[in-house]
C-alpha atoms as a PDB file:
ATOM      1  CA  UNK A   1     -11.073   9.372 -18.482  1.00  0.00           C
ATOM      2  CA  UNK A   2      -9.318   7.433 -15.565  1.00  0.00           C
ATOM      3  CA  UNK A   3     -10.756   9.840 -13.114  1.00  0.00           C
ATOM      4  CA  UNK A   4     -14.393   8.572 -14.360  1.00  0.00           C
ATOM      5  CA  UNK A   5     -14.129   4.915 -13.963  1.00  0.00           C
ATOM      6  CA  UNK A   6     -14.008   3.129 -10.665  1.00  0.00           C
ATOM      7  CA  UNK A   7     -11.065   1.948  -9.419  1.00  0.00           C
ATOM      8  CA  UNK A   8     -11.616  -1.782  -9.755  1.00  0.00           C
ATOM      9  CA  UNK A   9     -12.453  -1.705 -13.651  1.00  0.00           C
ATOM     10  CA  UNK A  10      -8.863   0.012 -14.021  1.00  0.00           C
ATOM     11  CA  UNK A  11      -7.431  -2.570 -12.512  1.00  0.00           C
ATOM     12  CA  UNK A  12      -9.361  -5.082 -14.384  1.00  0.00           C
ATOM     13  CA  UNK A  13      -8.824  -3.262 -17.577  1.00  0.00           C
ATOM     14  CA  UNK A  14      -4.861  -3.012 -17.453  1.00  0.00           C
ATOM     15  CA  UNK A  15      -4.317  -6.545 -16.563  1.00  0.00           C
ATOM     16  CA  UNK A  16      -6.477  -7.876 -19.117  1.00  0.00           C
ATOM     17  CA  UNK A  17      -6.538  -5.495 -21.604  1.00  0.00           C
ATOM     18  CA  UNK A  18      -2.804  -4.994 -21.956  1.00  0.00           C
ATOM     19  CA  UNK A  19      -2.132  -8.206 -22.796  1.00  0.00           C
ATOM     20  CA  UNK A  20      -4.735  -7.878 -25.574  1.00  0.00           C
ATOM     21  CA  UNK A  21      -3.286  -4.696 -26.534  1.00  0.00           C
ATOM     22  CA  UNK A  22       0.323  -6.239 -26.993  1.00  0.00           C
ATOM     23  CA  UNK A  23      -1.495  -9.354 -28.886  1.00  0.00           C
ATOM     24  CA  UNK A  24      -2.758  -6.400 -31.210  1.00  0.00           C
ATOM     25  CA  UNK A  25       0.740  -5.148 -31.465  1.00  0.00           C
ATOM     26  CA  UNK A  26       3.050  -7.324 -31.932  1.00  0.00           C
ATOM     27  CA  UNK A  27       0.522 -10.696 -33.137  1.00  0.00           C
ATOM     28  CA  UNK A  28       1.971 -12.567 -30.446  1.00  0.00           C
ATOM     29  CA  UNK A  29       0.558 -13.687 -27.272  1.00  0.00           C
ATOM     30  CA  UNK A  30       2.364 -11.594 -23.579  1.00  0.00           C
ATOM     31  CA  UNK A  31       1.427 -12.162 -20.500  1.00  0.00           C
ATOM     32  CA  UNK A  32       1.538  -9.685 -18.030  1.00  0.00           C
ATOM     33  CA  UNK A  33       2.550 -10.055 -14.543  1.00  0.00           C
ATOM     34  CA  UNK A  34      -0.464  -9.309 -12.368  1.00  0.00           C
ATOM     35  CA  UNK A  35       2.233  -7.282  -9.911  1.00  0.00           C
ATOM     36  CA  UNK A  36       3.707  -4.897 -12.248  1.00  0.00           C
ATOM     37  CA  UNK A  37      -0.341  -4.584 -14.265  1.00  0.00           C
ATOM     38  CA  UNK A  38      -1.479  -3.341 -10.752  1.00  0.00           C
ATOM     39  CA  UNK A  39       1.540  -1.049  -9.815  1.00  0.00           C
ATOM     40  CA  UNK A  40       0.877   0.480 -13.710  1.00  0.00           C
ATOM     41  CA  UNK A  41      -3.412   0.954 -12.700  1.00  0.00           C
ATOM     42  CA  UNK A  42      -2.452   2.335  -9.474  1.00  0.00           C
ATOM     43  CA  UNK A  43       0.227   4.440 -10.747  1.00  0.00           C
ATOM     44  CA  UNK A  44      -2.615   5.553 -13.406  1.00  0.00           C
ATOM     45  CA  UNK A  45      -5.050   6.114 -10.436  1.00  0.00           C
ATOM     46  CA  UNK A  46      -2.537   8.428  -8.405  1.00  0.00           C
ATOM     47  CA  UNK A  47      -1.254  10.644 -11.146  1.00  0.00           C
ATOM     48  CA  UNK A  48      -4.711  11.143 -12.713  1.00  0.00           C
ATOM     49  CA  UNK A  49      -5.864  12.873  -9.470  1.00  0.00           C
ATOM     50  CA  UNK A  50      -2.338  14.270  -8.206  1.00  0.00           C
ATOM     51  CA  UNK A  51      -1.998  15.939 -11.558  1.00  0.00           C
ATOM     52  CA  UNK A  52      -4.941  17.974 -11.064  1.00  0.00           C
ATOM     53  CA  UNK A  53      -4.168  18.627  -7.046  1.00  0.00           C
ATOM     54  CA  UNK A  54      -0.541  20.163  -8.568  1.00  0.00           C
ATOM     55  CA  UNK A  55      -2.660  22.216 -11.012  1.00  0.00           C
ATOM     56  CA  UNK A  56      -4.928  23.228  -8.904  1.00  0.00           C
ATOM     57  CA  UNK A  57      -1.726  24.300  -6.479  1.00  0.00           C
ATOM     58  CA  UNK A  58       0.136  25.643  -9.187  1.00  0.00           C
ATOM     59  CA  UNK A  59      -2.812  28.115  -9.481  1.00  0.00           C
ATOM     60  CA  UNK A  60      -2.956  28.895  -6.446  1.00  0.00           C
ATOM     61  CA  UNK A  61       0.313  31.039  -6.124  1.00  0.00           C
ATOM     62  CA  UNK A  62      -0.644  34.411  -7.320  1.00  0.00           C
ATOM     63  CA  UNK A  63       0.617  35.684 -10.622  1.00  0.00           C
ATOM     64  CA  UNK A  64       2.629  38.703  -8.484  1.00  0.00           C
ATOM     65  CA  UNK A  65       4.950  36.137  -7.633  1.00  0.00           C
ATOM     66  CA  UNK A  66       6.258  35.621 -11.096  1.00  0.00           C
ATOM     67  CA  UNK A  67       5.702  38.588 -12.308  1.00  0.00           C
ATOM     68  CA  UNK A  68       8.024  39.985  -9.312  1.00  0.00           C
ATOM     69  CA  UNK A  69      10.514  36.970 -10.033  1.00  0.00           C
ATOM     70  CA  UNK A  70      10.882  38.512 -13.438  1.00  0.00           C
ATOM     71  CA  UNK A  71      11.329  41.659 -12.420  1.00  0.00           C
ATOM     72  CA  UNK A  72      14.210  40.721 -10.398  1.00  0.00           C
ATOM     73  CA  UNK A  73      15.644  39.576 -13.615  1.00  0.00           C
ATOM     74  CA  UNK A  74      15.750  35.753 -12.176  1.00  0.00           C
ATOM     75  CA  UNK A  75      15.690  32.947 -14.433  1.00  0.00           C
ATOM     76  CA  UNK A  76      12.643  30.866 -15.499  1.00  0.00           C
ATOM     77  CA  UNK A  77      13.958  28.027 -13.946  1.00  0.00           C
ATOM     78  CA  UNK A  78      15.208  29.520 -10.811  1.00  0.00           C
ATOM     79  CA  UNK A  79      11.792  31.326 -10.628  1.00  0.00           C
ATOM     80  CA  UNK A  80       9.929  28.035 -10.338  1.00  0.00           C
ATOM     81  CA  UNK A  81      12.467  25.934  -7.922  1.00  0.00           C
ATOM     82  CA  UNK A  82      12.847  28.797  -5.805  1.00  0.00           C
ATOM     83  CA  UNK A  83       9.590  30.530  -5.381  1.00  0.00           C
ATOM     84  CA  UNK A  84       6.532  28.961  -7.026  1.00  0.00           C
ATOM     85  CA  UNK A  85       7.010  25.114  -6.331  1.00  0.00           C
ATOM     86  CA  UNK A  86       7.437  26.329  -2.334  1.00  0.00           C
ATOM     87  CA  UNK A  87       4.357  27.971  -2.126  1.00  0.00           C
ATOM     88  CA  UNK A  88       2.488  25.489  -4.548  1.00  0.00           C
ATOM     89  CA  UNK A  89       3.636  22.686  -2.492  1.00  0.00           C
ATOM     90  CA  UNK A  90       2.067  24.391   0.642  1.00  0.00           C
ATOM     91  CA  UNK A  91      -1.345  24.221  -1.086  1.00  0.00           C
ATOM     92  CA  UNK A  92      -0.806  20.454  -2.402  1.00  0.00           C
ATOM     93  CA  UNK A  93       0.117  18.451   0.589  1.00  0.00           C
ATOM     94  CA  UNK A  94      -2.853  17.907   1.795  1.00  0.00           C
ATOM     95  CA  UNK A  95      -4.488  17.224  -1.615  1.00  0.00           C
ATOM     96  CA  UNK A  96      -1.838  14.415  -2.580  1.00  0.00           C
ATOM     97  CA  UNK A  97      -1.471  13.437   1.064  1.00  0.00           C
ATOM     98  CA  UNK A  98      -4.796  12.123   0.836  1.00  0.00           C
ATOM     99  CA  UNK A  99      -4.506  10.859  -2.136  1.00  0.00           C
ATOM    100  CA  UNK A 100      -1.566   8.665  -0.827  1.00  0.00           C
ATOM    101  CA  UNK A 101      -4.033   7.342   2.452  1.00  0.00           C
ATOM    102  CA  UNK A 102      -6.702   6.359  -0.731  1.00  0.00           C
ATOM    103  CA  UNK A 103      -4.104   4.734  -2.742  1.00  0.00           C
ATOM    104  CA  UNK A 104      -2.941   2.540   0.352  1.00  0.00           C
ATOM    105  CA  UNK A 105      -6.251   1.267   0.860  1.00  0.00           C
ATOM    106  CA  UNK A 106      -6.568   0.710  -2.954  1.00  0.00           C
ATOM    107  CA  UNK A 107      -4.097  -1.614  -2.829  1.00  0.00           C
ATOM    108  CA  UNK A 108      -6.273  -4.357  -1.834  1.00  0.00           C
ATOM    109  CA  UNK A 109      -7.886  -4.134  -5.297  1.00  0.00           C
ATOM    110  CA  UNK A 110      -5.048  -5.385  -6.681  1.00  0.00           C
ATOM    111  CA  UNK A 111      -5.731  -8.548  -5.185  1.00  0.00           C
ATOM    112  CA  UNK A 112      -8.698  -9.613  -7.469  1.00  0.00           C
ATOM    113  CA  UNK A 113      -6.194 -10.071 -10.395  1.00  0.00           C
ATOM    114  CA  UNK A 114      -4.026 -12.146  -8.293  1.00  0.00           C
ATOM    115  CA  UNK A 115      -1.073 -10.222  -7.064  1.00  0.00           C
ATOM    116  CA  UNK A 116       0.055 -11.393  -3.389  1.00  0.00           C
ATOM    117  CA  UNK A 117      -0.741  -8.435  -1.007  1.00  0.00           C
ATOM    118  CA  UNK A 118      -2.566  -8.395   2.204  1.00  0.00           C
ATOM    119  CA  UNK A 119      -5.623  -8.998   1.714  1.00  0.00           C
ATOM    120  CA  UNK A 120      -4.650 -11.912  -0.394  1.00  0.00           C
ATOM    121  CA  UNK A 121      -2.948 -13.563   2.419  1.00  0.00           C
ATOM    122  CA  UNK A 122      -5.739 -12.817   4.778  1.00  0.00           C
ATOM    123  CA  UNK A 123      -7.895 -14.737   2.292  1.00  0.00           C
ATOM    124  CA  UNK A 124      -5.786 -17.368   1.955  1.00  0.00           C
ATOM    125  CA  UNK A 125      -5.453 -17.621   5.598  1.00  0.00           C
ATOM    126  CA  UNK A 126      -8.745 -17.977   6.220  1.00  0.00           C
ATOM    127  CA  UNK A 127      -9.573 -20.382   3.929  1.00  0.00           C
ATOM    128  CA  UNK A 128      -6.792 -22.838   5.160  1.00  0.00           C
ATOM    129  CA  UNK A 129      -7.947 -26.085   6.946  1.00  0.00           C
ATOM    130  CA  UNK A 130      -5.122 -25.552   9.742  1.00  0.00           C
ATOM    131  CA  UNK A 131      -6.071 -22.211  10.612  1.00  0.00           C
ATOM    132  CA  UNK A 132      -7.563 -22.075  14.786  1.00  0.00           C
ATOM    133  CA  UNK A 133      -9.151 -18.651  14.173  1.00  0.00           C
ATOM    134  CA  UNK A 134     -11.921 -17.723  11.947  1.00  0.00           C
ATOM    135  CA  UNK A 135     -12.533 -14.817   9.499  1.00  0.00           C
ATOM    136  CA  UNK A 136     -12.548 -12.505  11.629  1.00  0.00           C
ATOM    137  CA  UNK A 137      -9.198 -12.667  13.520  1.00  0.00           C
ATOM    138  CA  UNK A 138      -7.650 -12.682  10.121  1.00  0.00           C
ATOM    139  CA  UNK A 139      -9.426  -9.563   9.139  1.00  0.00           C
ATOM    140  CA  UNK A 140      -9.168  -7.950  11.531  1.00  0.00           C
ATOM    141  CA  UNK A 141      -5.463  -8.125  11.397  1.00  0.00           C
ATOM    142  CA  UNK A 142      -5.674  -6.690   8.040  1.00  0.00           C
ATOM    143  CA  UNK A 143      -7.138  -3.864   9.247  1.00  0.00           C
ATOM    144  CA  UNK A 144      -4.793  -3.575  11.827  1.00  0.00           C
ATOM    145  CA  UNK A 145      -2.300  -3.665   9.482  1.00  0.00           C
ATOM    146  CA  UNK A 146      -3.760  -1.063   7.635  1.00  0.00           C
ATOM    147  CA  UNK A 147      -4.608   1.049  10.542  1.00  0.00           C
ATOM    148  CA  UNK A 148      -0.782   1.313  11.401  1.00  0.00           C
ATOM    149  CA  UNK A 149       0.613   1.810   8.319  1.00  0.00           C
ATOM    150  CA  UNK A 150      -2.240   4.804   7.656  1.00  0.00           C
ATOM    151  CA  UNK A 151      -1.086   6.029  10.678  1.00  0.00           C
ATOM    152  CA  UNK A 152       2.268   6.066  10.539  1.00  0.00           C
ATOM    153  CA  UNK A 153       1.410   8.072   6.995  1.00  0.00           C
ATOM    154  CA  UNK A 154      -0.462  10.489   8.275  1.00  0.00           C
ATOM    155  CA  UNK A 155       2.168  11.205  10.995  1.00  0.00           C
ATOM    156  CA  UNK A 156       4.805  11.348   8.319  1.00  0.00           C
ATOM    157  CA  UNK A 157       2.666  13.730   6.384  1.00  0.00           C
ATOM    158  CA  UNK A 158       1.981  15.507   9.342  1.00  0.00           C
ATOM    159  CA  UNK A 159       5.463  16.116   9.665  1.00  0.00           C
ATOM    160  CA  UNK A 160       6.048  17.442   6.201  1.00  0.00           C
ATOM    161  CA  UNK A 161       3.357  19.348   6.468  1.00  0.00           C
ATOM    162  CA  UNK A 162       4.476  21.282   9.279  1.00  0.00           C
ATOM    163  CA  UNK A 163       8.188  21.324   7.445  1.00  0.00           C
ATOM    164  CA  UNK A 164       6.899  23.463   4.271  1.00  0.00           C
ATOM    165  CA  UNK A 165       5.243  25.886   6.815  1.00  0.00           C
ATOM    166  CA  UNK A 166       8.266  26.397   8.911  1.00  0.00           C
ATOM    167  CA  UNK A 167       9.265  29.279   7.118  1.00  0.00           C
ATOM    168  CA  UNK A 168       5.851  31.585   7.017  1.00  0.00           C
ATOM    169  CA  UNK A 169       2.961  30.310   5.633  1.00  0.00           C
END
């Protein structure tokens, strides 16, 4: 169901709707704060599509592998932290790494409900009186901003990436 809506009507939906829900509840009036309502839609967002990435990884190792597990007599447990999540992780990095580069650049939804991020500021910066530069210095900025930090993800994933595939792969 989350996977099927766009991402702004989430947002929208949480921080108006769960205060509605609670009213439902409980009969009494709760505010939410707009912060923690978008870190619970974009929390929704990420595990509704990293769920199915890990599924879809999880799949991916071939049955041989537990089957062999188990005929070494290992544990279930042992089985899974030792030789299924390693190879499934190979085939979900990329998957939830670019999930995490989407959900950065969602953040900036979360400023139509009021929470203080970037885009925010640059909005408020461009609509103050004292400000020497126009729109697009402040925008631009932003993007900057956003550039670097997308980046610096990328290399970080970059790096993990070539971690998990140190050791064959």
């Amino acid at each position: 169901l989350i996977r099927g809506l766009p991402e702004i009507l989430v947002v929208l939906f949480i921080y108006f709707g769960s205060s509605q829900v609670l009213f439902l509840l409980s009969g009494e009036y709760v505010e939410m704060s707009p912060f923690w309502c978008g870190v619970m839609a974009l929390a929704l967002l990420f595990a509704s599509y990293a769920t199915q990435t890990l599924r879809a990884a999880l799949k991916a190792v071939p049955k041989g592998q537990r089957q062999a597990a188990q005929a070494l007599g290992l544990p279930a447990v042992h089985t899974f932290l030792h030789i299924i999540l390693p190879q499934a992780w190979r085939h979900a990095l990329p998957g939830l790494g670019n999930q995490w580069l989407v959900l950065l650049k969602d953040t900036a939804l979360v400023s139509l409900i009021g929470v203080n991020d970037l885009m925010l500021q640059s909005r408020m910066a461009v609509a103050s009186p004292t400000s020497g530069h126009g729109p697009f210095t402040w925008y631009a900025i932003a993007a900057l901003i956003y550039l670097v930090i997308t980046l610096a993800s990328g290399w970080l994933l970059q790096q993990a990436r070539q971690r998990s595939y140190r050791y064959g792969g």
